[in-house]
PDB file of N, CA and C in Angstrom:
ATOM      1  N   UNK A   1       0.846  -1.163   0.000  1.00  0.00           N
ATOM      2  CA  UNK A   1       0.000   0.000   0.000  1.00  0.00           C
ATOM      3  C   UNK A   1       0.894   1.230   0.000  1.00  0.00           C
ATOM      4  N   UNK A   2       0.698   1.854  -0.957  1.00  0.00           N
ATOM      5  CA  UNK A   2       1.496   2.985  -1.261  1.00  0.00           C
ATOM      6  C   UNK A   2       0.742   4.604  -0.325  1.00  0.00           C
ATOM      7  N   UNK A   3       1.702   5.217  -0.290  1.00  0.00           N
ATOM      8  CA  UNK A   3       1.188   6.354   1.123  1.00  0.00           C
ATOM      9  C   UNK A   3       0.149   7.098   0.530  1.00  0.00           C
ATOM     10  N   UNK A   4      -0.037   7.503  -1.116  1.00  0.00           N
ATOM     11  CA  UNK A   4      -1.415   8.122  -1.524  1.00  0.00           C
ATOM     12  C   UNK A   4      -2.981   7.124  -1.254  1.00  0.00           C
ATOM     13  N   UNK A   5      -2.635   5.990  -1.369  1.00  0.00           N
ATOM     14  CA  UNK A   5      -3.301   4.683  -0.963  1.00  0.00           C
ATOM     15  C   UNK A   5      -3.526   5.227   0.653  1.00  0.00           C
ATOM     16  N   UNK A   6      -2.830   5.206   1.030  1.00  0.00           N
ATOM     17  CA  UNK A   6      -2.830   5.642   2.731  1.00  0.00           C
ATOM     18  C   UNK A   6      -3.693   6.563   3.099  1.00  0.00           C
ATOM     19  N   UNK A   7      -3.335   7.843   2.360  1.00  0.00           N
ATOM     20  CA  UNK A   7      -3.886   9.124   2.823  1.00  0.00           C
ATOM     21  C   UNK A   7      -5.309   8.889   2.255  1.00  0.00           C
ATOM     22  N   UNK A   8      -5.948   8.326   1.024  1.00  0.00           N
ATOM     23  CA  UNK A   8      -6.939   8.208   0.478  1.00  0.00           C
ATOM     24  C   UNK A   8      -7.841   7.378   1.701  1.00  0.00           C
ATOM     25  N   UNK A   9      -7.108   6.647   2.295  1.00  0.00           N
ATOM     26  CA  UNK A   9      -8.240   5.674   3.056  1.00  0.00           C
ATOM     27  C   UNK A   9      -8.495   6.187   4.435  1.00  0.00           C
ATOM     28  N   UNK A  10      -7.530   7.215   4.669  1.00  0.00           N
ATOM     29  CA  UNK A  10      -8.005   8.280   5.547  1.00  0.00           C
ATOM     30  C   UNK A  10      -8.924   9.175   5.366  1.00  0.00           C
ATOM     31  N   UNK A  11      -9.062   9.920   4.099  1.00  0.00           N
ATOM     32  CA  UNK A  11      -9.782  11.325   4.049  1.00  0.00           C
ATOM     33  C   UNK A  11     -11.442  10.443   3.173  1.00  0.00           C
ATOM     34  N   UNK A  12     -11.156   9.365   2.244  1.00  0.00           N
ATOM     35  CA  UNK A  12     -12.069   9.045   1.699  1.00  0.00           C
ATOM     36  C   UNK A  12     -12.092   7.770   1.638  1.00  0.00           C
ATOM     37  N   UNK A  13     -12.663   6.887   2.729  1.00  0.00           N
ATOM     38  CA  UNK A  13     -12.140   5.196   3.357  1.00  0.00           C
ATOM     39  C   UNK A  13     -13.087   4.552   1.961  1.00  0.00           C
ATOM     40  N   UNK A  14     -14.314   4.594   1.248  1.00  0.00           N
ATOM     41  CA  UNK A  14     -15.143   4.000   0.228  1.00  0.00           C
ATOM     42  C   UNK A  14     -14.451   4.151  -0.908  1.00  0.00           C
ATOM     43  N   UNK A  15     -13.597   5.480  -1.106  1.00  0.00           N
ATOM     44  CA  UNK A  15     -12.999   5.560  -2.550  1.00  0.00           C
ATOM     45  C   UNK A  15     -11.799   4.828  -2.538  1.00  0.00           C
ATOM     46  N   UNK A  16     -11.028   4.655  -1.803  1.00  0.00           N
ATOM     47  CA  UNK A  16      -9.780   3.989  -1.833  1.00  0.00           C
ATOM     48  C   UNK A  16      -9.797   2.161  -1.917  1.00  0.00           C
ATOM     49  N   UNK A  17     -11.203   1.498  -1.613  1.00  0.00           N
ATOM     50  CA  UNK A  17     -11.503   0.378  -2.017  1.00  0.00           C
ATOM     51  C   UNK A  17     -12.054   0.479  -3.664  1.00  0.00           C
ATOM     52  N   UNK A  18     -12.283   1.426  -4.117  1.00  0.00           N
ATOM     53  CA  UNK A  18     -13.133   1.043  -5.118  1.00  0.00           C
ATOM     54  C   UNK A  18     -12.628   0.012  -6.214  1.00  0.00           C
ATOM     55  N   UNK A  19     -11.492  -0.545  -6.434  1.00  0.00           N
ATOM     56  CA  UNK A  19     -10.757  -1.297  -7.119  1.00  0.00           C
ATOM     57  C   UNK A  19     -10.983  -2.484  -6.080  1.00  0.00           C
ATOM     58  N   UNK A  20     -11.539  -2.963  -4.773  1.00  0.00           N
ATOM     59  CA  UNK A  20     -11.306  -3.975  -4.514  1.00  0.00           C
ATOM     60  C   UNK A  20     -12.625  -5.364  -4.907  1.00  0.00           C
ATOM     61  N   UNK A  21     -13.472  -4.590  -5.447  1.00  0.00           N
ATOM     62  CA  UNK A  21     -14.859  -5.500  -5.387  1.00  0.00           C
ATOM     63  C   UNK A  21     -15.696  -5.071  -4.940  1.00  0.00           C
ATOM     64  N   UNK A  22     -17.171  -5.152  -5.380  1.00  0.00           N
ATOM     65  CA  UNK A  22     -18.313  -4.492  -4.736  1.00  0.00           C
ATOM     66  C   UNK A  22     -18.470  -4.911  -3.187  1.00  0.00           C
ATOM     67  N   UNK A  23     -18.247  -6.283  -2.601  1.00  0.00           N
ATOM     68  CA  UNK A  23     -18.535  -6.556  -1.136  1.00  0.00           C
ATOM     69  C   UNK A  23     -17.375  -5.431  -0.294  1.00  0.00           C
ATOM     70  N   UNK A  24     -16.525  -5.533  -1.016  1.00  0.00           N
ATOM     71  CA  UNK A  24     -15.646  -4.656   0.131  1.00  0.00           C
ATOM     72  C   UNK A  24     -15.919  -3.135   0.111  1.00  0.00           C
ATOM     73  N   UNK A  25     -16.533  -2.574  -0.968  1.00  0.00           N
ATOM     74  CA  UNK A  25     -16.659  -1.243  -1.112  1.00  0.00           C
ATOM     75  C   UNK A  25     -18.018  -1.323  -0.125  1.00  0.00           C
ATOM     76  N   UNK A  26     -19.178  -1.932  -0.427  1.00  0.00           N
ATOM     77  CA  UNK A  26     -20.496  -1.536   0.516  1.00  0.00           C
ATOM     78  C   UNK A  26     -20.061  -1.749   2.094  1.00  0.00           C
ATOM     79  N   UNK A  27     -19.024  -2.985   2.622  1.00  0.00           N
ATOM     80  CA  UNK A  27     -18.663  -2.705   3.636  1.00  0.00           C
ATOM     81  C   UNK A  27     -18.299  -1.698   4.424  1.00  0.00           C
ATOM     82  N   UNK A  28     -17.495  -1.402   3.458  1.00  0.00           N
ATOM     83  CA  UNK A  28     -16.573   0.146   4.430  1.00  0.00           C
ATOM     84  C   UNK A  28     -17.517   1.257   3.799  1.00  0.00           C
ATOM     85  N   UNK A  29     -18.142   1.448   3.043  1.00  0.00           N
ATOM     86  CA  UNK A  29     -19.386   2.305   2.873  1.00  0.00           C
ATOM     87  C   UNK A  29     -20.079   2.718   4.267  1.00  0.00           C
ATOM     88  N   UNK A  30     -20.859   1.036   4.670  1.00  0.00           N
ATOM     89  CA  UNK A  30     -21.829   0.954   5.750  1.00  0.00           C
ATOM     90  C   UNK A  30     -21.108   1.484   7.129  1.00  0.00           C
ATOM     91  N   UNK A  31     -19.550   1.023   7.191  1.00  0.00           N
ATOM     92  CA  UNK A  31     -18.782   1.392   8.222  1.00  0.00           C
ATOM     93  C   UNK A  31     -18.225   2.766   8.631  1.00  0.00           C
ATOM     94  N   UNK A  32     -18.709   3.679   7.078  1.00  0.00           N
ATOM     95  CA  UNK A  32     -18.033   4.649   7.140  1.00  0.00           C
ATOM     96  C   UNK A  32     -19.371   5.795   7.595  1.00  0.00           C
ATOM     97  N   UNK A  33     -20.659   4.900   7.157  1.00  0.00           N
ATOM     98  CA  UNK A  33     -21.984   5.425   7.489  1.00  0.00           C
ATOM     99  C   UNK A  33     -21.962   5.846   9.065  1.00  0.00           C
ATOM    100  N   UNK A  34     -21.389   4.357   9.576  1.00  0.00           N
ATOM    101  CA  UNK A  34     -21.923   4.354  11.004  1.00  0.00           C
ATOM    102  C   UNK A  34     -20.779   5.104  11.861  1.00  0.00           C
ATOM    103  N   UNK A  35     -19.548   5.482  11.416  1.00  0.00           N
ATOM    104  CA  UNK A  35     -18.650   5.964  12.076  1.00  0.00           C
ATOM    105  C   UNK A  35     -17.268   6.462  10.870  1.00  0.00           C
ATOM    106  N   UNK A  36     -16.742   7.799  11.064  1.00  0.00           N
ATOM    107  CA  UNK A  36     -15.786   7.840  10.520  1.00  0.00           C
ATOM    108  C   UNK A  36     -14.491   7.087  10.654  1.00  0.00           C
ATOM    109  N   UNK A  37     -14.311   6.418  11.662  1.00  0.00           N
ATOM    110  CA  UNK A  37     -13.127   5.908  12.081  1.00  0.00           C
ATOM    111  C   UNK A  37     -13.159   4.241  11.948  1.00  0.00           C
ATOM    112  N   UNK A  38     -14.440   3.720  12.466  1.00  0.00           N
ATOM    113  CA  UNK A  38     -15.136   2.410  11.832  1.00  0.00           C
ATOM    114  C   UNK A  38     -14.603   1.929  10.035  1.00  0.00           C
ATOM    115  N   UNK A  39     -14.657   3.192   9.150  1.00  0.00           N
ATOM    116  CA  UNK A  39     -14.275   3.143   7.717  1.00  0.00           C
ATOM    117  C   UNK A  39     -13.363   3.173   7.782  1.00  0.00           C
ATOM    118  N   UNK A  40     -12.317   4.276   8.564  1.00  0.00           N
ATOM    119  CA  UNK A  40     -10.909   4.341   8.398  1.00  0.00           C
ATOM    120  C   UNK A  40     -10.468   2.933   8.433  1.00  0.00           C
ATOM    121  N   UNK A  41     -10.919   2.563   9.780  1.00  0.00           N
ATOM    122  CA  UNK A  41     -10.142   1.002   9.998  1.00  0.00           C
ATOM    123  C   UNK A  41     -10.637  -0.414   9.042  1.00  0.00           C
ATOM    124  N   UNK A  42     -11.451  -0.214   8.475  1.00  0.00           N
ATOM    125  CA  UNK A  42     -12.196  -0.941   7.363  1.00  0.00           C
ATOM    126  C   UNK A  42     -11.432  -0.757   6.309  1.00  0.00           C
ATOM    127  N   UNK A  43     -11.362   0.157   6.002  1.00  0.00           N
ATOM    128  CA  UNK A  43     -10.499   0.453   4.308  1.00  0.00           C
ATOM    129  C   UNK A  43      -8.845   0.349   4.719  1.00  0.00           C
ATOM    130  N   UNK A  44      -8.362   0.275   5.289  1.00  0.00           N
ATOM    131  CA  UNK A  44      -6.751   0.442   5.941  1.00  0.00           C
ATOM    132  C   UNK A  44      -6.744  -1.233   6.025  1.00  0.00           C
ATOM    133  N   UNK A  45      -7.552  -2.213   6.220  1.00  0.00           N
ATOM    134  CA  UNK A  45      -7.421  -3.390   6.561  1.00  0.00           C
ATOM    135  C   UNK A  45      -7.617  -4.030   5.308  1.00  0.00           C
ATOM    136  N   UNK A  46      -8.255  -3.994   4.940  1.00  0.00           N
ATOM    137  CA  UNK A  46      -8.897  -4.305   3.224  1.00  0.00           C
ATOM    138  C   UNK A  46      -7.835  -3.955   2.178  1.00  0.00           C
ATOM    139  N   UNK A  47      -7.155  -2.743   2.609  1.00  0.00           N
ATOM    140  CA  UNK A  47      -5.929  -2.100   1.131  1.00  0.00           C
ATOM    141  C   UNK A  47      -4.793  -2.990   1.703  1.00  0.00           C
ATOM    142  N   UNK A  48      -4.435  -3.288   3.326  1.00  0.00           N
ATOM    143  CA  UNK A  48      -2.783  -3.747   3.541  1.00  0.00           C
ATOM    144  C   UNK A  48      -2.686  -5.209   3.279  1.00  0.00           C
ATOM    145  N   UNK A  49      -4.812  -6.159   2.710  1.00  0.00           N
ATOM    146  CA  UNK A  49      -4.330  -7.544   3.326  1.00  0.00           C
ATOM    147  C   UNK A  49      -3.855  -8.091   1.772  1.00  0.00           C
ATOM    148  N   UNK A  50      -3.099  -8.900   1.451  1.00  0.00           N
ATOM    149  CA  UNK A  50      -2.658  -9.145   0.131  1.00  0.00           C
ATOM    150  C   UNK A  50      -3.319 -10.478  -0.670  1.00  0.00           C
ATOM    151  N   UNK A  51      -4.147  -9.839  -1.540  1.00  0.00           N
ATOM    152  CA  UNK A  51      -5.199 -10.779  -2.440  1.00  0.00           C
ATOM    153  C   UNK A  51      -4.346 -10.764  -3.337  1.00  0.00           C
ATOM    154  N   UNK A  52      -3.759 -12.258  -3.264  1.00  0.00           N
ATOM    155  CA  UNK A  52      -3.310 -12.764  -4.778  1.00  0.00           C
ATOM    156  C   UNK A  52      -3.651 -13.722  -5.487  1.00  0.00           C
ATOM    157  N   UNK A  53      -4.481 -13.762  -6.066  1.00  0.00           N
ATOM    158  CA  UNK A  53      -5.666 -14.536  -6.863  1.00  0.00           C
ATOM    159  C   UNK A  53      -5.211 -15.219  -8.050  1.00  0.00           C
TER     160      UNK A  53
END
């Protein structure tokens, strides 16, 4: 995860998944609904874990 990756999942936690798949984007959506910091830690976990498919 590169540090613009970083800062993105700080200021905008839904946009910085948007490359990961629709389940992970409505997640941190709903998380970011219910709490700003809920998303932070949602999208920061989702960008560092390594999907290699």
């Amino acid at each position: 995860m590169g540090i613009i990756r970083a800062i993105i999942c700080i200021l905008l936690p839904p946009l910085a998944i948007i490359d990961k798949g629709c389940g992970s984007f409505l997640l941190v959506l709903v998380l970011t609904l219910l709490g700003w910091i809920p998303g932070i830690i949602g999208a920061m976990i989702i960008c560092t874990c390594n999907n290699h498919e």
